[in-house]
C-alpha atoms as a PDB file:
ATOM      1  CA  UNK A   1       3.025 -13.869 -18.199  1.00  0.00           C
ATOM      2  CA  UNK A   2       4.675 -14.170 -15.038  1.00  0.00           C
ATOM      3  CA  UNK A   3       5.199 -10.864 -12.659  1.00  0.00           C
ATOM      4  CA  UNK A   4       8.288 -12.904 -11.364  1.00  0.00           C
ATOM      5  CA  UNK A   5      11.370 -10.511 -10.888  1.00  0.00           C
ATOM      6  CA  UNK A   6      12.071  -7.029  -9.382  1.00  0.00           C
ATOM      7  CA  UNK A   7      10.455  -4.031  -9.934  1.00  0.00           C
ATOM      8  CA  UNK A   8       9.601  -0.746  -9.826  1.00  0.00           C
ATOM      9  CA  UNK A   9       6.524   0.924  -8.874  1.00  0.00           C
ATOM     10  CA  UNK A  10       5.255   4.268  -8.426  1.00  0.00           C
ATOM     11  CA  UNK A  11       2.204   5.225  -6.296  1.00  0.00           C
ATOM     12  CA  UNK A  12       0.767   8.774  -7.460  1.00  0.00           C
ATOM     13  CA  UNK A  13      -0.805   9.556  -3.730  1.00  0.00           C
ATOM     14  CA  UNK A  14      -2.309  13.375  -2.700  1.00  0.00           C
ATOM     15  CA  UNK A  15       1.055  13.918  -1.112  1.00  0.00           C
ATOM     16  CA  UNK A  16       3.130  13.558  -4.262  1.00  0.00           C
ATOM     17  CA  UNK A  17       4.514  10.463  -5.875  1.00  0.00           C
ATOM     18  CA  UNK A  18       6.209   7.687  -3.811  1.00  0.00           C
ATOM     19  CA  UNK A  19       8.517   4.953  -5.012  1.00  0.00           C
ATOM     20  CA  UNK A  20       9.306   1.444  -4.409  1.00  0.00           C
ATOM     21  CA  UNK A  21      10.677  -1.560  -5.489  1.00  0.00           C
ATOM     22  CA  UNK A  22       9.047  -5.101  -5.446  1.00  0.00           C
ATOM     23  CA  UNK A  23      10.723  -8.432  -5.640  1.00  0.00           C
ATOM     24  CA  UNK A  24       8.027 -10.832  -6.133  1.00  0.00           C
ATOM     25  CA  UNK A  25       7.854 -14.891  -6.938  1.00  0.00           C
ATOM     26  CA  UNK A  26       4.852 -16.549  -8.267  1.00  0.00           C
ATOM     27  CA  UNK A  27       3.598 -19.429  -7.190  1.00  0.00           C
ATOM     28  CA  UNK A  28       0.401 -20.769  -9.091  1.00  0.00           C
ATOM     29  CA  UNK A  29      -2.455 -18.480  -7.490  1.00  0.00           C
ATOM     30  CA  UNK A  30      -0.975 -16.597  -5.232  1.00  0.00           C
ATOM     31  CA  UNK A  31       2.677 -15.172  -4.450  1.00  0.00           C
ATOM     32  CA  UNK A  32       5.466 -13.815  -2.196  1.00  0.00           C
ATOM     33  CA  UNK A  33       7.957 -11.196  -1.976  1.00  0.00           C
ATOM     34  CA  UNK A  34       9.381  -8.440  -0.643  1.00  0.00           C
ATOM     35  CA  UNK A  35       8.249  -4.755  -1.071  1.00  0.00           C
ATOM     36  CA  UNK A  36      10.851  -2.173   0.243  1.00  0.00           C
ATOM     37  CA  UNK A  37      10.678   1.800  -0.077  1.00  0.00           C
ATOM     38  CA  UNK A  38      11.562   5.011   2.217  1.00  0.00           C
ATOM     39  CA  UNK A  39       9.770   3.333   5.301  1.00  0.00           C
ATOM     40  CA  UNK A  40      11.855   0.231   5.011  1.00  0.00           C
ATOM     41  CA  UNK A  41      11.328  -3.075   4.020  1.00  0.00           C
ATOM     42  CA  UNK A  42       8.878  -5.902   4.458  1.00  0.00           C
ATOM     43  CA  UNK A  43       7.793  -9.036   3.241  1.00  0.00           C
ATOM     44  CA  UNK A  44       4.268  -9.311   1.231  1.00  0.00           C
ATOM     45  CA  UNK A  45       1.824 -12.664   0.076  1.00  0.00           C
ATOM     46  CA  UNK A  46      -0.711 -12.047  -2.012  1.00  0.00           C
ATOM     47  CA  UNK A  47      -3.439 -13.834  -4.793  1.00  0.00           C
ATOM     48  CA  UNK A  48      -2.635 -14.024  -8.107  1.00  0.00           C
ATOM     49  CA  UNK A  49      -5.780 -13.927 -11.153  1.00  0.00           C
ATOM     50  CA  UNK A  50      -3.849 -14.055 -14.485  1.00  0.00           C
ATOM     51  CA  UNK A  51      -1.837 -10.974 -14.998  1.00  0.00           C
ATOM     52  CA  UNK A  52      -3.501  -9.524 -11.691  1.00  0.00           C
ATOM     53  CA  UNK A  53      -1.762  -9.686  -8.350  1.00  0.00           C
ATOM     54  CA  UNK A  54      -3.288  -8.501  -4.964  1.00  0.00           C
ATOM     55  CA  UNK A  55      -2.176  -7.608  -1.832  1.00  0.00           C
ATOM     56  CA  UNK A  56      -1.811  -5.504   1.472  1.00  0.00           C
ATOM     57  CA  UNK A  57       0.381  -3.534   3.260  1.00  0.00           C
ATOM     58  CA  UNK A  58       0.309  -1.428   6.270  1.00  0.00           C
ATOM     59  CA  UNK A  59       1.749   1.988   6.703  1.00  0.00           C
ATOM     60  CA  UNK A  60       1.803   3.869  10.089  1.00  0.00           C
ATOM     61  CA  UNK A  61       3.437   6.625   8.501  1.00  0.00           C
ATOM     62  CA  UNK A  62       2.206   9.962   7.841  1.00  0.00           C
ATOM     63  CA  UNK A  63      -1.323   7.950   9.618  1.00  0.00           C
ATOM     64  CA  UNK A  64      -2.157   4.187   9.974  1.00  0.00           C
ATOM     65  CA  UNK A  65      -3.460   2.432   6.952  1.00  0.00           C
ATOM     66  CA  UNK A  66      -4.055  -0.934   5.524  1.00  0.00           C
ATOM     67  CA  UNK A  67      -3.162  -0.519   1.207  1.00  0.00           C
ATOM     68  CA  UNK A  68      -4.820  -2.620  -0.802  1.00  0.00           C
ATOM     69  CA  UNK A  69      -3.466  -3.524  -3.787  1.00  0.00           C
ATOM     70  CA  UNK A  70      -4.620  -4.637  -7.799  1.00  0.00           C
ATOM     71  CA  UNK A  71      -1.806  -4.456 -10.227  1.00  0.00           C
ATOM     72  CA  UNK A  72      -1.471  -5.803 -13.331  1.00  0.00           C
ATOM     73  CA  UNK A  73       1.828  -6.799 -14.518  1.00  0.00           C
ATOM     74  CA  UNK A  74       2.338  -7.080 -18.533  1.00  0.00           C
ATOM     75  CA  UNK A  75       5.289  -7.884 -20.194  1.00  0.00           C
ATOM     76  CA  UNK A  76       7.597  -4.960 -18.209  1.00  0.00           C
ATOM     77  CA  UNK A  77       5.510  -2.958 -17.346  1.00  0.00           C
ATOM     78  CA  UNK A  78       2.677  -2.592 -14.629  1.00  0.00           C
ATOM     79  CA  UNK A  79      -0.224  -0.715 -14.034  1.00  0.00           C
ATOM     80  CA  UNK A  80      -3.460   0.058 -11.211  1.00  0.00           C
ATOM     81  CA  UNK A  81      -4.420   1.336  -8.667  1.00  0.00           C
ATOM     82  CA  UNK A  82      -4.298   1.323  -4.203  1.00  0.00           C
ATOM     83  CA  UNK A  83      -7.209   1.960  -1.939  1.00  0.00           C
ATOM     84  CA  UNK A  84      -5.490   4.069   0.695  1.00  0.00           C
ATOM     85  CA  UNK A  85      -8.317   3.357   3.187  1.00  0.00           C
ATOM     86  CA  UNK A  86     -10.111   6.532   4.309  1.00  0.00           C
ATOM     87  CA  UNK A  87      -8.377   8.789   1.549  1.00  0.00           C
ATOM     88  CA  UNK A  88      -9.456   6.974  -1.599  1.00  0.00           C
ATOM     89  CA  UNK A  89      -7.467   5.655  -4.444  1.00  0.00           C
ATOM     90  CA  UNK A  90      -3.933   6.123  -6.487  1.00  0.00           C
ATOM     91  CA  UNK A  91      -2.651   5.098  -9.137  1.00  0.00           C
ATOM     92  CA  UNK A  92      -0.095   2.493  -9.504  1.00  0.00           C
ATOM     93  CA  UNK A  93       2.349   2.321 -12.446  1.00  0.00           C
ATOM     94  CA  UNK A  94       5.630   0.499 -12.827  1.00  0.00           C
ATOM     95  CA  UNK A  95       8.497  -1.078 -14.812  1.00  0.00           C
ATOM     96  CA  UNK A  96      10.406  -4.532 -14.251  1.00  0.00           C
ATOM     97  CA  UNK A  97      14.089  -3.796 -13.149  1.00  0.00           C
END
């Protein structure tokens, strides 16, 4: 399976739901792209373990936090979770566009 493409992904945080889209390109064991959603746009590397891709991001907005990221991507669709530092975790769900 490759996560290559653009997608979709939804973050279920305490706050409410927040969307974003991913365009991502994989390149053996690890990958690049670019995430963009309400705060903008920026580019992300992470690893890749089979279906699994990880990464973080940084927010500064509505605090500072470093995201980390484990999704796994499967056929369309994608599923896991986000530590949001201090606050705990989220789920992560999501659909190739």
């Amino acid at each position: 399976m490759s996560a290559d493409g653009k997608w979709k992904l939804v973050v279920t945080t305490p706050m409410g739901p927040r969307e974003g889209e991913l365009d991502i390109t994989v390149a053996g064991s690890t990958f690049t792209g670019v995430a963009r959603g309400a705060m903008g746009e920026s580019e992300i590397e992470g690893k890749v373990d089979g279906d699994q891709l990880s990464w973080t991001a940084k927010v500064t907005a509505p605090m500072p936090l470093t995201l980390e990221f484990n999704v796994t991507f499967s056929g369309d669709n994608a599923t896991g979770e986000v530590k949001l530092g201090m606050l705990g975790k989220a789920k992560v769900s999501g659909s190739r566009l």
